[in-house]
Protein backbone atom coordinates (compact mmCIF):
# COMPACT_ATOMS: atom_id res chain seq x y z
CA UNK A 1 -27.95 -0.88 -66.13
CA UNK A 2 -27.64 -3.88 -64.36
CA UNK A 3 -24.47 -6.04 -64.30
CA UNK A 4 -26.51 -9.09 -65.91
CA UNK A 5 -25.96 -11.26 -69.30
CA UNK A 6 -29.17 -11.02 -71.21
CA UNK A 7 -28.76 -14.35 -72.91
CA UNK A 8 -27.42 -16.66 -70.09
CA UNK A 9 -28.47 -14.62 -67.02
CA UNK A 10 -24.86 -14.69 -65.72
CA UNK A 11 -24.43 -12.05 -63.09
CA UNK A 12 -22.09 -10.44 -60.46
CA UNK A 13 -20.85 -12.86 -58.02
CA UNK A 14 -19.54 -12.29 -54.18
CA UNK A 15 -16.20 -13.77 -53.05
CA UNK A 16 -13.48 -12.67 -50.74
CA UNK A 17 -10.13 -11.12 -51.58
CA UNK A 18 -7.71 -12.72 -49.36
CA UNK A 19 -4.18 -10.82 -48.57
CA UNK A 20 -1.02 -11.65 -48.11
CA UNK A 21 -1.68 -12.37 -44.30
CA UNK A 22 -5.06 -14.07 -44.86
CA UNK A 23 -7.10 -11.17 -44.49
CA UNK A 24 -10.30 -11.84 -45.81
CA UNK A 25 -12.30 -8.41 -47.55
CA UNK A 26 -15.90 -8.65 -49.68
CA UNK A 27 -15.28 -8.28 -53.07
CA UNK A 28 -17.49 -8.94 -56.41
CA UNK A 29 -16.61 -10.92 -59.46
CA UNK A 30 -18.48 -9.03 -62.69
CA UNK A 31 -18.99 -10.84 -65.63
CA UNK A 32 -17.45 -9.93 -69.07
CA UNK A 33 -20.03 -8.69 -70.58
CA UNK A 34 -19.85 -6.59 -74.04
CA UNK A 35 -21.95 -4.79 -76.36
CA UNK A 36 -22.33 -6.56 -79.64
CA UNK A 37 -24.78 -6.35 -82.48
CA UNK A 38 -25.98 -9.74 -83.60
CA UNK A 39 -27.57 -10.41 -87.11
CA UNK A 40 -30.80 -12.86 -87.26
CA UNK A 41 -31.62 -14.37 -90.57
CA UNK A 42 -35.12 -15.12 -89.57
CA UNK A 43 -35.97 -11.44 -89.03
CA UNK A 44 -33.23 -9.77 -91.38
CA UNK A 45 -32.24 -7.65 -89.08
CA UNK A 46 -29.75 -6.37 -86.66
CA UNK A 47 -30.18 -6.97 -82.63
CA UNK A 48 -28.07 -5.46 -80.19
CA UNK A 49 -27.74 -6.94 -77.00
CA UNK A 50 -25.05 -6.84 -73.80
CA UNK A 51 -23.74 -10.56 -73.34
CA UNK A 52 -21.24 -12.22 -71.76
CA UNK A 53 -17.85 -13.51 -73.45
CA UNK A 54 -19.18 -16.82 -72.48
CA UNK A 55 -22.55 -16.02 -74.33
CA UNK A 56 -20.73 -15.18 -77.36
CA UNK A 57 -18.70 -18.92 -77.89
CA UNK A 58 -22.55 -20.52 -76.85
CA UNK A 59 -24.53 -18.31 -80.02
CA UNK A 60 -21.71 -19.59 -82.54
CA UNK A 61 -22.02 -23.11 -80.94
CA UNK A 62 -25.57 -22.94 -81.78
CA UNK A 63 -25.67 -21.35 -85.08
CA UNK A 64 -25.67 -17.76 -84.54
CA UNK A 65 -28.78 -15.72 -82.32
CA UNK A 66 -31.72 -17.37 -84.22
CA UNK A 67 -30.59 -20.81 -82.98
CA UNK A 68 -29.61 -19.78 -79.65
CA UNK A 69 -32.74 -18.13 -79.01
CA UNK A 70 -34.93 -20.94 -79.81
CA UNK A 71 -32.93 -23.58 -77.96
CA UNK A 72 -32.83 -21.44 -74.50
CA UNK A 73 -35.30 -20.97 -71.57
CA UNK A 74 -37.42 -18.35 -71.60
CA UNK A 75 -36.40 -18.22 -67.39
CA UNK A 76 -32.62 -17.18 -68.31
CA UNK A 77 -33.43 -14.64 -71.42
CA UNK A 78 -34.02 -10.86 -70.68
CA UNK A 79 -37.94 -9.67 -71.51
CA UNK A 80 -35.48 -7.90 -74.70
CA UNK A 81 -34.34 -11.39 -75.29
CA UNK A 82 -37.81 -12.44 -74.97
CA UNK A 83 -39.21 -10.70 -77.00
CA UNK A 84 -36.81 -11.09 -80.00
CA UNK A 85 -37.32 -15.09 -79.91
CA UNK A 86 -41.31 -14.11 -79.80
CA UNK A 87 -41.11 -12.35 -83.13
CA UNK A 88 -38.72 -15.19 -84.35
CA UNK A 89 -40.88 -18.15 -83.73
CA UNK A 90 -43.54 -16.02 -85.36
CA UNK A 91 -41.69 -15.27 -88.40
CA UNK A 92 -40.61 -19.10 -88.94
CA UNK A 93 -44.00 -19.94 -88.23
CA UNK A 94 -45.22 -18.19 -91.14
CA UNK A 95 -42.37 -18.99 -93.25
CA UNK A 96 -43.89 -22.52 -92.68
CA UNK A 97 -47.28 -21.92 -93.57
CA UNK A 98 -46.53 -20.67 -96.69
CA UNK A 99 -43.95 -23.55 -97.70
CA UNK A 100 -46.39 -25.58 -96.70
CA UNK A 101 -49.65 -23.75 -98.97
């Protein structure tokens, strides 16, 4: 399982701890990433998916996953992520067909 944000694409960074004496050592930076279950009102159903704290603040921002989902790059999003927003555009699309009829 890879150390990667499936929303944002935020991953592990590399940096340097730096001692007392100025020693310089590698070191990586992980993200804060947590398993949560997100609910999408376009497909009535529950998603889970391993974000980033960071992620979290951005899908309330937008107006929970749905929103998120449809506003972001298909670049950043994991193929899970992907595919979710796939089967949401599809489901508003027909949602808007039959307003429309």
């Amino acid at each position: 399982m890879s150390r990667r944000c499936e929303l944002t694409a935020k991953g592990a960074q590399v940096g340097h701890s730096v001692s007392h004496s100025n020693i310089k050592t590698k070191r990586r930076f992980l993200p804060n990433l947590v398993n949560v279950t997100f609910i999408s009102d376009a497909l009535g159903r529950s998603v889970r998916l391993r974000v980033s704290a960071n992620a979290l603040k951005s899908v309330d921002h937008r107006g929970g996953l749905d929103g998120f989902l449809l506003k972001a790059k298909d670049a950043e999003l994991s193929p899970k992520a992907i595919e979710i927003k796939r089967q949401i555009e599809k489901k508003k699309l027909t949602s808007e067909m039959a307003a429309q009829a």
